[in-house]
Protein backbone atom coordinates (compact mmCIF):
# COMPACT_ATOMS: atom_id res chain seq x y z
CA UNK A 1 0.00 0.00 0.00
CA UNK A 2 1.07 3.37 -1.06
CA UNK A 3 0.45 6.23 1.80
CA UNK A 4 1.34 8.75 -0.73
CA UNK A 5 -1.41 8.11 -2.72
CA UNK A 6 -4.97 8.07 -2.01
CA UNK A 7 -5.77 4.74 0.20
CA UNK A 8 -8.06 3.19 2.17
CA UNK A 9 -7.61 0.82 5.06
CA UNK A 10 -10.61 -1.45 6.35
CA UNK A 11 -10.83 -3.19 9.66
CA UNK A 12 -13.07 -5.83 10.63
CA UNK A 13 -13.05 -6.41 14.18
CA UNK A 14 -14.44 -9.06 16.51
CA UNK A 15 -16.57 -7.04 19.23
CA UNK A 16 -14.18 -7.00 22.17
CA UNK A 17 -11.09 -7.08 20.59
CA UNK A 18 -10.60 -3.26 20.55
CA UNK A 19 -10.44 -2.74 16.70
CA UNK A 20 -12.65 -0.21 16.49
CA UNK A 21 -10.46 1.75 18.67
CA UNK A 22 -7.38 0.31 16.95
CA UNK A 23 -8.92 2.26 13.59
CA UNK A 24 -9.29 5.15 15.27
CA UNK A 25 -5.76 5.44 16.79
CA UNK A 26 -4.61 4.38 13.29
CA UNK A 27 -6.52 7.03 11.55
CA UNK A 28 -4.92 9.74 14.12
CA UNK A 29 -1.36 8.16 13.73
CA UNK A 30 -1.92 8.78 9.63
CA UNK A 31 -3.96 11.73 9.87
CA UNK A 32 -7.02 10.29 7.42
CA UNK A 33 -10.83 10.38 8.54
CA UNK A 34 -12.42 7.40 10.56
CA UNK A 35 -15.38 6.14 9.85
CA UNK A 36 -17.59 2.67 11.08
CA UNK A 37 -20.98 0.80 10.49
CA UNK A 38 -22.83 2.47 12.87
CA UNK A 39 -21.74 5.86 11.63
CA UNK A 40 -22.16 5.51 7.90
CA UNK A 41 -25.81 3.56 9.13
CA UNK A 42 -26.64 7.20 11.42
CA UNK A 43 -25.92 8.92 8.36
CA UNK A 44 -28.17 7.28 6.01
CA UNK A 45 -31.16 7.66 8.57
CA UNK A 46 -30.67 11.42 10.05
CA UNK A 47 -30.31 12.70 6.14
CA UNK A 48 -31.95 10.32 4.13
CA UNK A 49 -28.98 8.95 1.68
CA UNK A 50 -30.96 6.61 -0.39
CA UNK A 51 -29.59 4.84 -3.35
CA UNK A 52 -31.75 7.51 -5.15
CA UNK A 53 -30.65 10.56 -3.31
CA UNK A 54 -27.03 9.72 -3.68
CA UNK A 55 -27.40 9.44 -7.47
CA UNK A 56 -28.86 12.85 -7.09
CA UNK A 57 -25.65 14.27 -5.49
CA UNK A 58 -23.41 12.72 -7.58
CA UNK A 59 -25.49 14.04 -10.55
CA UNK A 60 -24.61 17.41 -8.99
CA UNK A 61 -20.80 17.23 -7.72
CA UNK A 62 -18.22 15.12 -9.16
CA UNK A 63 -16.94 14.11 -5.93
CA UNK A 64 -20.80 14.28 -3.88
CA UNK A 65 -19.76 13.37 -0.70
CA UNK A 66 -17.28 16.08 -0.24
CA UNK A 67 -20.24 18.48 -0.97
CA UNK A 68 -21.94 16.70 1.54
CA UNK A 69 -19.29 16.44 4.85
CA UNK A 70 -19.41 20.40 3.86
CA UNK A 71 -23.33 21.11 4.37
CA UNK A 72 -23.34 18.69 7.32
CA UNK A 73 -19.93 19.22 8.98
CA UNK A 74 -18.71 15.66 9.54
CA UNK A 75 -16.18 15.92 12.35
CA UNK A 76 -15.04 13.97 15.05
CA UNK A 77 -17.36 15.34 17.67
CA UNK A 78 -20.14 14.80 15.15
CA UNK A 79 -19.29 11.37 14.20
CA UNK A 80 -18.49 10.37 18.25
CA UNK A 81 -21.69 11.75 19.06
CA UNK A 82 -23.72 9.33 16.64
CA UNK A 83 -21.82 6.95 17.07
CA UNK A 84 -22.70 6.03 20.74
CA UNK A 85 -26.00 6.86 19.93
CA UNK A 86 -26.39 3.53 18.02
CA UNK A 87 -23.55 1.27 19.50
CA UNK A 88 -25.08 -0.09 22.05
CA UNK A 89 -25.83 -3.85 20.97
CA UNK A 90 -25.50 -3.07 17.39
CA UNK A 91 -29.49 -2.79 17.09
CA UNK A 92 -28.72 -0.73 13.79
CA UNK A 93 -27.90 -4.17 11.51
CA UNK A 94 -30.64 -5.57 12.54
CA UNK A 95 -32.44 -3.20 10.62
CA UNK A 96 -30.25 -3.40 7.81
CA UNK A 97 -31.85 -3.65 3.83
CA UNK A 98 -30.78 -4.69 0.37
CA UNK A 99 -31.47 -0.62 -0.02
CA UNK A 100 -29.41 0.52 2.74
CA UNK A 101 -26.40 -1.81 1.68
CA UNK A 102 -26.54 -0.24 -1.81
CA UNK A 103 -26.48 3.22 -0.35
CA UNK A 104 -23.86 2.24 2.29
CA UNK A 105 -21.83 1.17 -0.75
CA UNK A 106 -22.23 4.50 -2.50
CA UNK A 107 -21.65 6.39 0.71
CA UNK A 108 -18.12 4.11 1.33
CA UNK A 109 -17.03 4.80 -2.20
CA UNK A 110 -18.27 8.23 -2.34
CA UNK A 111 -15.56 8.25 0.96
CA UNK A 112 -12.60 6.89 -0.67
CA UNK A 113 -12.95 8.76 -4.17
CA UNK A 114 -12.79 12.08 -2.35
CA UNK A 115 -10.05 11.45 0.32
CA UNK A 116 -7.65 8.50 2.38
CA UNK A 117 -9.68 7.26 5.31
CA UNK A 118 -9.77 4.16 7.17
CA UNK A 119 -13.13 2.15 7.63
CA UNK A 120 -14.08 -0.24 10.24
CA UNK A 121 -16.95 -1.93 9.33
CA UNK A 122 -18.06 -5.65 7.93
CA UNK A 123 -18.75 -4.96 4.13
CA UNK A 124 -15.53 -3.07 3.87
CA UNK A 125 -13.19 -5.76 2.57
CA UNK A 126 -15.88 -6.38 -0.29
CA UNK A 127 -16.49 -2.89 -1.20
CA UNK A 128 -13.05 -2.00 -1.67
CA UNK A 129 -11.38 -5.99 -2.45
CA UNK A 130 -10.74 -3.93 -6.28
CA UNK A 131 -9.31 -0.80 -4.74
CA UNK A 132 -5.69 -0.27 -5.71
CA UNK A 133 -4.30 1.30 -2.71
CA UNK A 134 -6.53 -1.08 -0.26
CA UNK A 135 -5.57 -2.88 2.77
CA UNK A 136 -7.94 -4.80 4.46
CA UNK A 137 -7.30 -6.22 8.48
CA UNK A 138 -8.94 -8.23 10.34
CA UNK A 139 -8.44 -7.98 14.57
CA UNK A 140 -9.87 -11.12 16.91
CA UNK A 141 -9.03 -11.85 20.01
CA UNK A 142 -9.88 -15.14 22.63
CA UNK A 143 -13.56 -15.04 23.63
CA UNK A 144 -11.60 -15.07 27.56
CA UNK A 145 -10.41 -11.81 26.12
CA UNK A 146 -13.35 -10.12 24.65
CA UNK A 147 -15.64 -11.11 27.23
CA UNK A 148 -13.85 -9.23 30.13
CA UNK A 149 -13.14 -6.30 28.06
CA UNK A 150 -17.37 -6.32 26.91
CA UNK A 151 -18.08 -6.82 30.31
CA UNK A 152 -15.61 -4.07 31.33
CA UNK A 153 -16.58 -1.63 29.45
CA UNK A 154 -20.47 -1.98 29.37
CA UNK A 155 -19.98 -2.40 33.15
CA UNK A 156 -21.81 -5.69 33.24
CA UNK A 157 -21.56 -9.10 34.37
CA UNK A 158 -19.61 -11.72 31.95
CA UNK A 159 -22.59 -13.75 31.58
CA UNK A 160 -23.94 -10.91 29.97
CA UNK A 161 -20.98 -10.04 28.00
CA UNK A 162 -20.92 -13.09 26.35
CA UNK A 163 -24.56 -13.06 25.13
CA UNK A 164 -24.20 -9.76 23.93
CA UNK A 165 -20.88 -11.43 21.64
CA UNK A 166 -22.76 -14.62 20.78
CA UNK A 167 -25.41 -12.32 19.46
CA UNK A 168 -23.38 -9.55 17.93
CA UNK A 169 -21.44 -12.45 16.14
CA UNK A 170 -24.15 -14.14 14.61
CA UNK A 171 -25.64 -10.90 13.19
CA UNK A 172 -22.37 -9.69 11.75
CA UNK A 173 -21.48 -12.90 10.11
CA UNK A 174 -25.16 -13.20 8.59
CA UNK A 175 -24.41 -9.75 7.60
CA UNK A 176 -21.39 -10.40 5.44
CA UNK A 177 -22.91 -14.03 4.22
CA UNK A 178 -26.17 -12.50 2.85
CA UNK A 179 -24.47 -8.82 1.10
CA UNK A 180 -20.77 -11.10 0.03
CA UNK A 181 -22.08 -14.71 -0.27
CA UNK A 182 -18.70 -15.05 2.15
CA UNK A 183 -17.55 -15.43 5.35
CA UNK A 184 -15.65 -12.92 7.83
CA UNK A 185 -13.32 -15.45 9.17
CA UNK A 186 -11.92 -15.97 6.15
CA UNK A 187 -8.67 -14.71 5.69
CA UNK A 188 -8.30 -14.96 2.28
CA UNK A 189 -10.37 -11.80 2.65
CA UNK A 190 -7.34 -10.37 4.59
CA UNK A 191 -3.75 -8.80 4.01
CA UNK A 192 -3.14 -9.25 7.42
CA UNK A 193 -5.20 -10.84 11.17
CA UNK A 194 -3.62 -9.91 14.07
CA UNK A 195 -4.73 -11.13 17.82
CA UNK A 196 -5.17 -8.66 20.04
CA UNK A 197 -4.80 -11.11 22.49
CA UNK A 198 -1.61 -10.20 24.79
CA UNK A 199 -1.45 -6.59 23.28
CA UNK A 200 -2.63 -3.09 23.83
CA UNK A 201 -4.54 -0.97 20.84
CA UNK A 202 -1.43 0.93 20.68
CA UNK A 203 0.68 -2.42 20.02
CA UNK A 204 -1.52 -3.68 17.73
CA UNK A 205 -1.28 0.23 15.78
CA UNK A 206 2.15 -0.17 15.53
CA UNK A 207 2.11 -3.59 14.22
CA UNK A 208 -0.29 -1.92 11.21
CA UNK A 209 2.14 0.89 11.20
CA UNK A 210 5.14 -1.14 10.53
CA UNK A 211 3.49 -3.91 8.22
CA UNK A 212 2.82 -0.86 5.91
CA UNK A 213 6.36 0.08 6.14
């Protein structure tokens, strides 16, 4: 992968194994926009981006969703702030429909036409496996691992935690078999798995860092 040209960098994630904070560390070590499932899924409800509406902005702007992070102000606080609005449980894929995934693909490539950014998110590694500057991760961890860190930071008990990953993990791999006719755990879908068993989100940054070289 090229960092000085246009990229993208997708990371799946096993819920408890820190990834999602993994991509945001690694966005602020490379100074590139972060953006997950749960965001791009806020998005589509608070402003409508249909499949239709999209093909109305890009009918408009060449690169439409740089017009539109400039009417709505996409920014960290912004994107935090919707975020744990919707993270809780993942309720948001439950919802999920053959429209939404076609306008969550159009919003993801709308992304990485207009700028570098790293994506955490399921479909990622799909949307992008033709990219040319694309490198796709995938972080698990021990169940031992993710449980306590669920339980940790939910502040519940690890019975709970584990239903809440039993659950999560079905839905996501569902996900990915219904929209990719594949399976997560695949690594064939992957440039590179790392455990984040043993290691903190920093480690496991630096281990990105330096496999990009």
């Amino acid at each position: 992968m090229n960092l000085n040209e246009k990229f993208v960098i997708t990371i799946n994630r096993e819920l408890g194994s820190g990834g999602r904070t993994v991509g945001r560390k690694l966005a602020e070590k490379l100074n590139v926009p972060f953006y997950d499932k749960a965001l791009i899924n806020a998005l589509e409800k608070k402003y409508h981006l249909t499949v239709e509406e999209i093909e109305r902005l890009k009918g408009r702007e060449h690169s439409w969703w740089a017009d539109f992070k400039r009417v709505v102000s996409i920014g960290k606080s912004v994107s935090d702030e919707i975020y744990y609005q919707v993270e809780m449980g993942e309720e948001p894929d439950i919802l999920t429909t053959d429209d939404m995934f076609k306008a969550e693909v159009e919003i993801l490539k709308g992304i990485a036409e207009d700028e570098s950014c790293i994506v955490a998110g399921r479909s990622g590694f799909f949307v992008f496996r033709k990219h040319p500057n694309h490198l796709s991760i995938l972080i698990q961890a021990s169940m031992d691992f993710r449980v306590a860190r669920v339980a940790r930071k939910k502040n519940i008990t690890p019975e709970e935690a584990t239903k809440i990953i039993n659950k999560v993990d079905k839905m996501r791999e569902n996900y990915v078999n219904k929209y990719t006719k594949c399976s997560r755990y695949d690594a064939r879908n992957y440039d590179l798995v790392i455990s984040a068993d043993g290691k903190t989100e920093d480690e496991i940054v630096d281990i990105i860092l330096r496999f990009i070289g």
